[in-house]
N, C-alpha and C. Protein backbone atom coordinates (compact mmCIF):
# COMPACT_ATOMS: atom_id res chain seq x y z
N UNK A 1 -56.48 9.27 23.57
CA UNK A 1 -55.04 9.19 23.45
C UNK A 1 -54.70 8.64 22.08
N UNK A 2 -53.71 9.68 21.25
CA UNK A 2 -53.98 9.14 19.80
C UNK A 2 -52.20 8.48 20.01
N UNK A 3 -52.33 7.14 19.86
CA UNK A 3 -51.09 6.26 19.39
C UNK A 3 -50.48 5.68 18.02
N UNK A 4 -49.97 6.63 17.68
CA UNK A 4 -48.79 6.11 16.51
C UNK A 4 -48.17 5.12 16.31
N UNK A 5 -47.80 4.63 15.52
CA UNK A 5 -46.98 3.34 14.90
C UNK A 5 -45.41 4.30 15.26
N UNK A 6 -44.94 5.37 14.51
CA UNK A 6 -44.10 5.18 15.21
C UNK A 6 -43.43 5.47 16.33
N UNK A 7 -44.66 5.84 17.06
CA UNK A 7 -44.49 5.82 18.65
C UNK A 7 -43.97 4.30 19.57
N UNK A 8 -45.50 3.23 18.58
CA UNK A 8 -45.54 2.14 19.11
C UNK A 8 -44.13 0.99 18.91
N UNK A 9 -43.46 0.56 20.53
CA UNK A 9 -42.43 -0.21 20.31
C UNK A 9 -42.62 -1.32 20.04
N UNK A 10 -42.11 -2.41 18.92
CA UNK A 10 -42.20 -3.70 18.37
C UNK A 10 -41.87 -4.68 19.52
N UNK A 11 -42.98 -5.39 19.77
CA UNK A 11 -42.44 -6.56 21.46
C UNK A 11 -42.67 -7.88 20.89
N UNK A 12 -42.03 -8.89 21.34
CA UNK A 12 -42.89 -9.76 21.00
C UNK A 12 -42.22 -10.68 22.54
N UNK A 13 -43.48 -11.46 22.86
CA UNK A 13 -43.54 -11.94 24.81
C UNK A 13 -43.42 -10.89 25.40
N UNK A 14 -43.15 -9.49 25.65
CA UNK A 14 -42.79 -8.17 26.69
C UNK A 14 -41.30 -8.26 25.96
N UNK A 15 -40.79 -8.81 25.32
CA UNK A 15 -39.19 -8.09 25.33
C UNK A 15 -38.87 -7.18 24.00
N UNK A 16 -38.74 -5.97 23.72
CA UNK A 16 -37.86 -5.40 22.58
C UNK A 16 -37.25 -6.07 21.92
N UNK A 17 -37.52 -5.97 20.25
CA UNK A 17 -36.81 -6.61 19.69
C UNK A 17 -35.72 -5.56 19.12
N UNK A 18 -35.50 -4.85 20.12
CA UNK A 18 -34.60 -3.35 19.10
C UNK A 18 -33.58 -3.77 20.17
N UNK A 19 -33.62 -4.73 21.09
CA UNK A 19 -32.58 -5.03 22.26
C UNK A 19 -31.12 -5.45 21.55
N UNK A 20 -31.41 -6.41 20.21
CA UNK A 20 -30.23 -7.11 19.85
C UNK A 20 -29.73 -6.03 18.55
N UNK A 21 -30.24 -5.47 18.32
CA UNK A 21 -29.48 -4.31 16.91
C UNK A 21 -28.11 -3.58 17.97
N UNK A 22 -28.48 -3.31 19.39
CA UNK A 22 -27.03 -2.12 19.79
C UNK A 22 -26.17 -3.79 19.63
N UNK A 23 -26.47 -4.80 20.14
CA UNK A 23 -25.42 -5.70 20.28
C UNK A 23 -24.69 -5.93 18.90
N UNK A 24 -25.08 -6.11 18.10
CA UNK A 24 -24.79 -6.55 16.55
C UNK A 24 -24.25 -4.85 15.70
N UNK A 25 -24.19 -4.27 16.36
CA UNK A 25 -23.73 -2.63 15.91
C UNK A 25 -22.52 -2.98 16.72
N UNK A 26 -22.89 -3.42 18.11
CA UNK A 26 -20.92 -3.73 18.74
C UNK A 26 -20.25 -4.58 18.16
N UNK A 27 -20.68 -5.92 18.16
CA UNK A 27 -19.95 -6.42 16.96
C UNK A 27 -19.69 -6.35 15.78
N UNK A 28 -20.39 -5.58 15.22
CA UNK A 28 -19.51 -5.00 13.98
C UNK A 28 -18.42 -4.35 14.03
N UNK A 29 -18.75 -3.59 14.61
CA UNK A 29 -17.80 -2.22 14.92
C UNK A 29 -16.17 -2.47 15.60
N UNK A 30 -16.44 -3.88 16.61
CA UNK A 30 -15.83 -4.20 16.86
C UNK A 30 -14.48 -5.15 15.89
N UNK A 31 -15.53 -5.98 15.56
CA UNK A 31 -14.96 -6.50 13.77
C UNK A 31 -13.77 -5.72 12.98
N UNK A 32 -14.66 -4.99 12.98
CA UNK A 32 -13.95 -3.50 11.90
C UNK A 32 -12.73 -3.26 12.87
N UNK A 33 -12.58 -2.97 14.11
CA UNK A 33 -11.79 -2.68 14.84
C UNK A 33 -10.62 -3.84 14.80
N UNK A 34 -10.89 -4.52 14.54
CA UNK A 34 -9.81 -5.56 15.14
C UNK A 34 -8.73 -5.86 13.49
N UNK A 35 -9.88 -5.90 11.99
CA UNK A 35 -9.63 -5.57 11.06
C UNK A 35 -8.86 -4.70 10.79
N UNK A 36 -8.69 -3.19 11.15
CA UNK A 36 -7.53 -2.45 10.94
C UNK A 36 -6.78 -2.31 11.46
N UNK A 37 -6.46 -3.03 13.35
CA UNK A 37 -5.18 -3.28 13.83
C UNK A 37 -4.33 -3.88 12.93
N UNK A 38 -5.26 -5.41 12.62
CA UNK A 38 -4.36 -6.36 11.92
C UNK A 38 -3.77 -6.11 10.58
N UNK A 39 -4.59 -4.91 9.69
CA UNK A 39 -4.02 -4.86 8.48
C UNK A 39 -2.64 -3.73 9.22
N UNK A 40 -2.67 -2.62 9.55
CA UNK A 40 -1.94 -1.62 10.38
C UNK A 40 -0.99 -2.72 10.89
N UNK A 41 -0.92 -3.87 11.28
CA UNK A 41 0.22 -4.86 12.29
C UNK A 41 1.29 -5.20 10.95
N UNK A 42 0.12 -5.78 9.77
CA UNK A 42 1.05 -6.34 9.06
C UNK A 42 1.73 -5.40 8.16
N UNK A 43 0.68 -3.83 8.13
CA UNK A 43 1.99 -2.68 7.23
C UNK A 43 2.56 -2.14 8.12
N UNK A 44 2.84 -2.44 9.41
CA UNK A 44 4.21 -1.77 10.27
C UNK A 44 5.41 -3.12 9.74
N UNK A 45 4.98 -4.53 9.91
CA UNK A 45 6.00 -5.64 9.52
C UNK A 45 6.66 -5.10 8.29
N UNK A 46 5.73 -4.66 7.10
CA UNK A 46 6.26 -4.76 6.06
C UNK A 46 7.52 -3.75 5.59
N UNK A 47 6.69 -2.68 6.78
CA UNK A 47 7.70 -1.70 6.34
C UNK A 47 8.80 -1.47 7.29
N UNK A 48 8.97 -2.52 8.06
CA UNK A 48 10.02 -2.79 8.35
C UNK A 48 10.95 -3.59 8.20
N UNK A 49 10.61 -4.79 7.81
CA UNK A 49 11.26 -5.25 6.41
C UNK A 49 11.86 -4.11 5.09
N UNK A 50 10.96 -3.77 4.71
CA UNK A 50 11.53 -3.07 3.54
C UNK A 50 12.55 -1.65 4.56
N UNK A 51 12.54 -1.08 5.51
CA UNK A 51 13.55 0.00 5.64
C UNK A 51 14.57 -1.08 6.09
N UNK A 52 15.04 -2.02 6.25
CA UNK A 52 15.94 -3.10 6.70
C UNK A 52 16.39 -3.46 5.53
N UNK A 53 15.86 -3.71 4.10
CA UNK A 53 16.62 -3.80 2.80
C UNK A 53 16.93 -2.73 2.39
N UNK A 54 16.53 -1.10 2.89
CA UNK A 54 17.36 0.02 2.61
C UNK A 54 18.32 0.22 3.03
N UNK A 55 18.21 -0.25 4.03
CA UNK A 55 19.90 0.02 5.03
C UNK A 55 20.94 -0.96 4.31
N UNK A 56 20.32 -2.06 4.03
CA UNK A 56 21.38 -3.16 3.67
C UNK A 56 21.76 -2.52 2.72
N UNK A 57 21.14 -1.81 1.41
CA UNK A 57 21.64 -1.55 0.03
C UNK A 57 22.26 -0.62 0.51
N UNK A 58 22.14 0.44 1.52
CA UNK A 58 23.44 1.81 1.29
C UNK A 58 24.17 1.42 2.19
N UNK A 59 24.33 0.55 2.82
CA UNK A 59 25.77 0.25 3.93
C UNK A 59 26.75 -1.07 2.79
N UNK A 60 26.23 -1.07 1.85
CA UNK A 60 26.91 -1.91 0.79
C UNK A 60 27.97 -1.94 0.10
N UNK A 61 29.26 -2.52 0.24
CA UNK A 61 30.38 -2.30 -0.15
C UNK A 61 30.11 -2.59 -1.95
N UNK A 62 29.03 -2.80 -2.37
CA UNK A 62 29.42 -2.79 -3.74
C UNK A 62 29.58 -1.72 -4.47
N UNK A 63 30.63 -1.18 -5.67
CA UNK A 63 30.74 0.06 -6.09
C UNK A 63 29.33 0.18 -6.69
């Protein structure tokens, strides 16, 4: 039976050490996820602010 390296899985005591890479791929990913709500949260604020100083300037009685 001819066994390869990269057949052979990396253990160390019986447990996979390839167990904690999916976890640390979720938290990243997750990271990232939460990262572009919050930037996306604060450019919906902004730009609602700014269409709220558009309205103010054309509903403006100044000539």
């Amino acid at each position: 039976m001819l066994v390869t390296i990269a057949n052979m899985e990396k253990t160390y005591k019986g447990l996979s050490l390839q167990r904690g890479q999916v976890m640390i791929e979720y938290l990243v990913i997750a990271g990232m996820l939460l990262a572009t709500v919050a930037i996306l949260a604060v450019l919906l604020y902004v730009f609602k602010e700014q269409s709220g100083r558009v309205l103010d300037l054309a509903a403006s009685e100044y000539p």
